[in-house]
N, C-alpha and C. Protein backbone atom coordinates (compact mmCIF):
# COMPACT_ATOMS: atom_id res chain seq x y z
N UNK A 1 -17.42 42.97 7.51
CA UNK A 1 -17.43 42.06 6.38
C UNK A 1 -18.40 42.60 5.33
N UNK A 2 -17.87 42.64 4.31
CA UNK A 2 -18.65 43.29 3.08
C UNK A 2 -19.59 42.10 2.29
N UNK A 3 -20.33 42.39 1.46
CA UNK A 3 -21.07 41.34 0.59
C UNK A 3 -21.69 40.39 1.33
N UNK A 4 -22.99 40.69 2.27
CA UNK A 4 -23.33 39.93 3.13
C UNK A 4 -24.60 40.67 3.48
N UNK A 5 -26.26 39.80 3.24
CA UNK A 5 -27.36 40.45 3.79
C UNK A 5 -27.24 41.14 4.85
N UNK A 6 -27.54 42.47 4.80
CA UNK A 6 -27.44 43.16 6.60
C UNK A 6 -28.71 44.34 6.67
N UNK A 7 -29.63 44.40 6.09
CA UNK A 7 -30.69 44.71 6.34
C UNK A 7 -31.64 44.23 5.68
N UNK A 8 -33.31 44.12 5.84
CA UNK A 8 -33.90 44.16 5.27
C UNK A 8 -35.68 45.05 4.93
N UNK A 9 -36.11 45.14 4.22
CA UNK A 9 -37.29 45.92 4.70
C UNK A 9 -39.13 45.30 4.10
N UNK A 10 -39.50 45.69 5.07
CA UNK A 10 -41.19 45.15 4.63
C UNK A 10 -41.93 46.40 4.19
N UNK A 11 -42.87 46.08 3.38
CA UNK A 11 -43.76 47.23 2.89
C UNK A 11 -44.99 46.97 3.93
N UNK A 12 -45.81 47.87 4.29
CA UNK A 12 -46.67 47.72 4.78
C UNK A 12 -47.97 48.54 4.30
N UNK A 13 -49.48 47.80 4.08
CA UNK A 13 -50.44 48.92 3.91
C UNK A 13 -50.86 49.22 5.35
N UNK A 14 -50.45 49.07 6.63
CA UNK A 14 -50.82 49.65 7.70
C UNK A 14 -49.77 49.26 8.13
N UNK A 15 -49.06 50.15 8.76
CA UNK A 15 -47.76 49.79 9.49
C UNK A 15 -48.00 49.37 10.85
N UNK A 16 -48.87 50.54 11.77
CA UNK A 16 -48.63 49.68 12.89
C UNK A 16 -49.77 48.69 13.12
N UNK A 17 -50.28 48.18 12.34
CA UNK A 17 -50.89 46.58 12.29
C UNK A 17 -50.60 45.70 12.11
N UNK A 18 -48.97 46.02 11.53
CA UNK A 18 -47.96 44.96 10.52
C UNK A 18 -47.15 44.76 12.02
N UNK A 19 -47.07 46.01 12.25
CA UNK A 19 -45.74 45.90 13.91
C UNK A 19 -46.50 45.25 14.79
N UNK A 20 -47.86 45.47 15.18
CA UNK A 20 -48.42 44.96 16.15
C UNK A 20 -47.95 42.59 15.80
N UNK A 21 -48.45 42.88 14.20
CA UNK A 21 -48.01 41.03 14.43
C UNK A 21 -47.08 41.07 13.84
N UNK A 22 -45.45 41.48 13.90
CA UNK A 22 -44.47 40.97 13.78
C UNK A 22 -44.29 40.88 15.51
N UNK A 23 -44.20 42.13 16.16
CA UNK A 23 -44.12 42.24 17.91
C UNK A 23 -44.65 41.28 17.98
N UNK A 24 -46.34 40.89 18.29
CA UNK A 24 -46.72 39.38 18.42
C UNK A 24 -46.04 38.47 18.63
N UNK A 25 -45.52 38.03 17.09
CA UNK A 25 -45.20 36.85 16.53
C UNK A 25 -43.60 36.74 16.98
N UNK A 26 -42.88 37.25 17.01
CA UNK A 26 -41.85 37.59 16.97
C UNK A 26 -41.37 37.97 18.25
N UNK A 27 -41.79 38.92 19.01
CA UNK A 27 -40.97 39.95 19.67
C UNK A 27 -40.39 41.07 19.44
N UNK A 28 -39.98 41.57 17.66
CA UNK A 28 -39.79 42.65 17.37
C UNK A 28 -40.23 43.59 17.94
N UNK A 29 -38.98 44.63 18.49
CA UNK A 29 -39.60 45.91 18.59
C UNK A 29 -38.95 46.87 17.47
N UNK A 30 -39.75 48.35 17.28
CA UNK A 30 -40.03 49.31 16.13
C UNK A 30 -39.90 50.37 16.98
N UNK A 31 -39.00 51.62 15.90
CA UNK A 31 -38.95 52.70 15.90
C UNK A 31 -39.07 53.63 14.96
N UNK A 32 -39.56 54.51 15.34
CA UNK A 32 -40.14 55.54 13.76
C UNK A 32 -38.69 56.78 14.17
N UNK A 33 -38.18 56.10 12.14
CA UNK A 33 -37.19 57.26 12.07
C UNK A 33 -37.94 59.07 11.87
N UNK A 34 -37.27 59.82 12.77
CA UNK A 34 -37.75 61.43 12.43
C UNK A 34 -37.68 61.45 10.76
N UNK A 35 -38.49 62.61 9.98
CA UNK A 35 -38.42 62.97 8.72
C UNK A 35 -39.47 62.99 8.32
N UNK A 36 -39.60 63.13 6.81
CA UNK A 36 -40.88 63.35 5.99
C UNK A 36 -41.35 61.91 5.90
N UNK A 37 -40.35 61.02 5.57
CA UNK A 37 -40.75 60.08 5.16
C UNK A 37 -41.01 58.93 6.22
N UNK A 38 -42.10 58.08 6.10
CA UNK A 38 -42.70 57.36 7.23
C UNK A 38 -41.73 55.79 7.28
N UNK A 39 -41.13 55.64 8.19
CA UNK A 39 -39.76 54.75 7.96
C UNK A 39 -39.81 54.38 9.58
N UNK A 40 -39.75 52.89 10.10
CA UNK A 40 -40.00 52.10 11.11
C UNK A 40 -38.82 51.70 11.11
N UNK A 41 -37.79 51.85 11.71
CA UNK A 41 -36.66 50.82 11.48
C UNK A 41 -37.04 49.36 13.16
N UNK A 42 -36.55 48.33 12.64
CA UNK A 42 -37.18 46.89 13.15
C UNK A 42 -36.00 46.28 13.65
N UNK A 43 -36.05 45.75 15.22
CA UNK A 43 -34.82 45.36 15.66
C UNK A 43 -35.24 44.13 16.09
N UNK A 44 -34.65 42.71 15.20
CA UNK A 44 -35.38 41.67 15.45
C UNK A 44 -34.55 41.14 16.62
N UNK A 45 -33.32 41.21 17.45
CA UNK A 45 -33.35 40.88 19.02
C UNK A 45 -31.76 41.52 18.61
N UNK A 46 -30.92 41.73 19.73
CA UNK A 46 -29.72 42.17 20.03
C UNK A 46 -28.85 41.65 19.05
N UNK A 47 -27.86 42.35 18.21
CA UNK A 47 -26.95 41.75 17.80
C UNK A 47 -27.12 40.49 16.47
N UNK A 48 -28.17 40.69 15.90
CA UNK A 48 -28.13 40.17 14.62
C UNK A 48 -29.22 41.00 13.71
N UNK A 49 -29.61 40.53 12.60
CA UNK A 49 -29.95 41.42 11.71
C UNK A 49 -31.45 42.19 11.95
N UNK A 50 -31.16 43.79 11.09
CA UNK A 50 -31.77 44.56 11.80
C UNK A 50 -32.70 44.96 10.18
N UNK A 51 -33.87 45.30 10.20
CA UNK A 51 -34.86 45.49 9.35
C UNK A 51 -35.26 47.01 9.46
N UNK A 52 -36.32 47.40 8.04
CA UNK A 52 -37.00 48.39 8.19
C UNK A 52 -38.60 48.26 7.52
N UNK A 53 -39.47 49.01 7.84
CA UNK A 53 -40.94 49.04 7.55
C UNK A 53 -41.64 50.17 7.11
N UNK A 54 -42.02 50.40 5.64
CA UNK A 54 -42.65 51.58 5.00
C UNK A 54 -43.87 51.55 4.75
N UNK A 55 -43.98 52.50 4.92
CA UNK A 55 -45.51 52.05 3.86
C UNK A 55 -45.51 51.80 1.99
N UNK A 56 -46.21 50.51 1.76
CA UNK A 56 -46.33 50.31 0.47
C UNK A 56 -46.06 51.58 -0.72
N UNK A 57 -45.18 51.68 -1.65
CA UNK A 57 -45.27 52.60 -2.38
C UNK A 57 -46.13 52.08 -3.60
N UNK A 58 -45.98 50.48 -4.07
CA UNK A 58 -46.76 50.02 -5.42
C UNK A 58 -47.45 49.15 -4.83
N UNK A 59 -48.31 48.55 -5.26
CA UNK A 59 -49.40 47.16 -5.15
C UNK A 59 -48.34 45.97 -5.29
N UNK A 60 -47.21 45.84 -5.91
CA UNK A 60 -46.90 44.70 -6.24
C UNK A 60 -45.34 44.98 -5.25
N UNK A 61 -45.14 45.64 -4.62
CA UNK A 61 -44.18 45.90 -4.35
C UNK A 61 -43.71 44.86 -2.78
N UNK A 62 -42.89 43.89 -2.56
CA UNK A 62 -42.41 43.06 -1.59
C UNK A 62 -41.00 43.63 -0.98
N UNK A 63 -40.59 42.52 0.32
CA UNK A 63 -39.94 42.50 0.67
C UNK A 63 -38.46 42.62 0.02
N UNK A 64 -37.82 43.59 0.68
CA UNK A 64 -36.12 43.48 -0.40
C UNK A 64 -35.53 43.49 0.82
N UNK A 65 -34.18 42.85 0.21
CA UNK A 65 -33.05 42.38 1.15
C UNK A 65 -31.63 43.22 0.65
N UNK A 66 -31.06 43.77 1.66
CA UNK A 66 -29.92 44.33 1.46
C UNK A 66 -28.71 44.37 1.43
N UNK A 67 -27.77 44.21 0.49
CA UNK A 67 -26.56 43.56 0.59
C UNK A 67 -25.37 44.62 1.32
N UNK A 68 -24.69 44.63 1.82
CA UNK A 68 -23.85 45.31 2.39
C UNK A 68 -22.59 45.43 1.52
N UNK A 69 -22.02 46.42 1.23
CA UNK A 69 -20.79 46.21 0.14
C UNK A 69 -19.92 47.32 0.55
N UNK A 70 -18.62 47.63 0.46
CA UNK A 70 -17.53 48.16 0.66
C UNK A 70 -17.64 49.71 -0.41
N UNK A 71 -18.43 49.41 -1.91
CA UNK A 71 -18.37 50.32 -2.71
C UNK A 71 -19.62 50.47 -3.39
N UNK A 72 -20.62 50.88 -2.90
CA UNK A 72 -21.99 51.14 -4.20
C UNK A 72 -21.95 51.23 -5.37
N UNK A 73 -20.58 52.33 -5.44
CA UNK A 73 -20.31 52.41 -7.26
C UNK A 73 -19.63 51.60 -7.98
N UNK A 74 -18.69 51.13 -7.04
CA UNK A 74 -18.31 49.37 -8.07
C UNK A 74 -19.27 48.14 -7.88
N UNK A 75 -20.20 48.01 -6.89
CA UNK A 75 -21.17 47.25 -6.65
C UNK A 75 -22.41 47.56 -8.24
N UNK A 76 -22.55 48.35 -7.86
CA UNK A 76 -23.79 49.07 -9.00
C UNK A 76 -23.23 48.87 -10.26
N UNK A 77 -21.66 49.01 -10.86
CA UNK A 77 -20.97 49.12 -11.68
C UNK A 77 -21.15 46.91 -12.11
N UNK A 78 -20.74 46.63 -11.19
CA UNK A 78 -20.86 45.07 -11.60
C UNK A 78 -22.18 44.46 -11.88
N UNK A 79 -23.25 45.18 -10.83
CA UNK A 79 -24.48 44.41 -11.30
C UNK A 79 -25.10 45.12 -12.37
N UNK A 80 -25.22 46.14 -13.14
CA UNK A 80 -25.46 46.33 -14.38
C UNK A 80 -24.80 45.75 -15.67
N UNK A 81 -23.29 45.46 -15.37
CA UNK A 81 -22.50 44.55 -15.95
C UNK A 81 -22.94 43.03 -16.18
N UNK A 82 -23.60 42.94 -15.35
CA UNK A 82 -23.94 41.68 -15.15
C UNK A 82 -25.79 41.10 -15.26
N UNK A 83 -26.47 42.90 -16.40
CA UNK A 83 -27.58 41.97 -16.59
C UNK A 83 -28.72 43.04 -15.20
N UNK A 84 -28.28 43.69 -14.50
CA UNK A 84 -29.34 44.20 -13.12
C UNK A 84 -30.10 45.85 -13.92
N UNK A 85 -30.71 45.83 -13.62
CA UNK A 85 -31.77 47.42 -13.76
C UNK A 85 -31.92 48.21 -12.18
N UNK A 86 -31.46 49.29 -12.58
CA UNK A 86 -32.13 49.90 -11.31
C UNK A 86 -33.26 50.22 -11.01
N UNK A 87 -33.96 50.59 -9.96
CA UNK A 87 -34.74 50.48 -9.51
C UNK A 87 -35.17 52.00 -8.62
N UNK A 88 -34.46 51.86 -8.08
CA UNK A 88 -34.30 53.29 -6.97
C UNK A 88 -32.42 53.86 -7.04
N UNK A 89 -32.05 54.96 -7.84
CA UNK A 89 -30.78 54.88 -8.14
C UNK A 89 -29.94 55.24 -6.50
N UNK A 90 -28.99 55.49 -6.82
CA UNK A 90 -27.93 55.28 -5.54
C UNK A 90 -28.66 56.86 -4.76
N UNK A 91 -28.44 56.37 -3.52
CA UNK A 91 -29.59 57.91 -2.62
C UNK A 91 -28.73 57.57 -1.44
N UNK A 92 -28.51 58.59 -0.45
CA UNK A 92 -28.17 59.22 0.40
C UNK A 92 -29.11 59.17 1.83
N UNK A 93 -28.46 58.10 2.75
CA UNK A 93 -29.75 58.40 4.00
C UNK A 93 -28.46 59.50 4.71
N UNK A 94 -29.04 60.46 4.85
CA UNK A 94 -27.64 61.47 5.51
C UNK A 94 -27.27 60.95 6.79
N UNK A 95 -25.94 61.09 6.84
CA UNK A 95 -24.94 60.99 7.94
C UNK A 95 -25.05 59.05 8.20
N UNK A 96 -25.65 58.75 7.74
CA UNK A 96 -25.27 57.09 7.84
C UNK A 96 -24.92 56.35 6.87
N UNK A 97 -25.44 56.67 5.32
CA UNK A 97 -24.84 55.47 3.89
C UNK A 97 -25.67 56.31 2.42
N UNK A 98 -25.26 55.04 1.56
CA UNK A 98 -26.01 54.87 0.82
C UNK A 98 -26.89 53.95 0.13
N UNK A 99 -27.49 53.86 -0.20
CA UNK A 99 -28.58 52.47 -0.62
C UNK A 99 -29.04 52.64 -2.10
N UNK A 100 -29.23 51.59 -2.66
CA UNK A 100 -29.74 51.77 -4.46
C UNK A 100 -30.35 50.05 -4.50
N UNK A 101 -31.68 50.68 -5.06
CA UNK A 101 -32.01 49.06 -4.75
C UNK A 101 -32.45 48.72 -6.62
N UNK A 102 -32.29 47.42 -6.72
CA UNK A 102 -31.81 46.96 -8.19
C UNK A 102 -32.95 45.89 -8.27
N UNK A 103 -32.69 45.10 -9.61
CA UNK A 103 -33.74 44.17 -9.96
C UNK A 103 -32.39 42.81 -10.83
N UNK A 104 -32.73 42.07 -10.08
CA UNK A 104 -31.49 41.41 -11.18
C UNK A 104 -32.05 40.55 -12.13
N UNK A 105 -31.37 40.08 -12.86
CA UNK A 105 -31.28 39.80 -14.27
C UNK A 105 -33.00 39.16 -14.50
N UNK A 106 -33.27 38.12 -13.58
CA UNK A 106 -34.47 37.45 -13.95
C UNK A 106 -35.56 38.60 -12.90
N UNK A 107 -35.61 39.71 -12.53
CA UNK A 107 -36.52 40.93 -11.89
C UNK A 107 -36.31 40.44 -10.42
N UNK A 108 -35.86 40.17 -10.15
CA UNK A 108 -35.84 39.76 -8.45
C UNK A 108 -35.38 40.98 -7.74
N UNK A 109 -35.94 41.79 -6.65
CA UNK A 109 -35.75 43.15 -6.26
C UNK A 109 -34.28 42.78 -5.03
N UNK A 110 -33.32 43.72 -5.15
CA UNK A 110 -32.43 43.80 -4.17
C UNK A 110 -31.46 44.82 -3.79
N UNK A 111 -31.13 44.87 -2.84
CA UNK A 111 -30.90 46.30 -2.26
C UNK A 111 -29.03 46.72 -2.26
N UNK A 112 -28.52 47.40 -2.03
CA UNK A 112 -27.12 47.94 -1.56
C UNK A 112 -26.75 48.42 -0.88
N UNK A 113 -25.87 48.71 0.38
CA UNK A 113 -25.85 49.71 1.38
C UNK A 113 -24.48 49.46 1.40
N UNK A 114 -23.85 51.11 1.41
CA UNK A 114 -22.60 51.54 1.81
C UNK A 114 -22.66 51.97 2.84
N UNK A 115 -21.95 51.60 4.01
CA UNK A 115 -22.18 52.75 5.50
C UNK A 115 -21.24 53.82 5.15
N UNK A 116 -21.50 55.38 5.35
CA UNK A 116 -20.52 56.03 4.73
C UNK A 116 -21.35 57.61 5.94
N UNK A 117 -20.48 57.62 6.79
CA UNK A 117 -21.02 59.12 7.90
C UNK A 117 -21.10 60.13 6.88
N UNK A 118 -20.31 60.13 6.36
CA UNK A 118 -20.07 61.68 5.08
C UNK A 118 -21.33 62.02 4.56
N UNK A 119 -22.12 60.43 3.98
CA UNK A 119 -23.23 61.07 3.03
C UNK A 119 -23.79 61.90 3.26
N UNK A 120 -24.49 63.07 2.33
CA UNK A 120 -25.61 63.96 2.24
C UNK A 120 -26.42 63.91 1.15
């Protein structure tokens, strides 16, 4: 099903202090994706929605939520149509999608994901 929150991600200024009290609080468990970039992906219990955890890139920078869509480029194509700024333009996690995260009309941060094996 397309057009439907299916990830989301937290910034963190210490990540595993952030994991230690979501695990806590929660039960979440965390895994650090391989790469340059420092990326926790967060599995809040079997079979429903699944998160990720970075480290802070800005001071003001929060939680974004990710919409799942069938097409990034007609997705991206409507919400600029409709008033959105990008933010982080359309990018490539290889061999799993793509993601472009936006600001809509009144600045509210939000995300896109195409699942797509092909990407590079």
């Amino acid at each position: 099903m397309a057009n439907h929150v299916c990830h989301f991600e937290i910034p963190a200024d210490d990540i595993k202090a952030l994991e230690g009290f979501y695990g806590n609080v929660f039960g979440w468990t965390f895994e650090r994706v391989p790469g340059e970039f420092e990326y926790h992906v967060l599995k809040t219990s079997e079979g429903n929605l699944s998160g990720g955890m970075m480290l802070r890139q800005d001071p003001h920078q929060g939680p974004v939520n990710y919409v799942c869509v069938e097409s990034i480029d007609e997705a991206l194509e409507k919400a600029h149509a409709g008033g959105a700024t990008t933010v982080v333009a359309k990018s490539a996690v290889p061999q799993m999608g793509w993601f472009a995260v936006l600001h809509d009309p009144q600045k509210n941060p939000f995300g896109l994901w195409q699942e797509d094996p092909n990407a590079a």
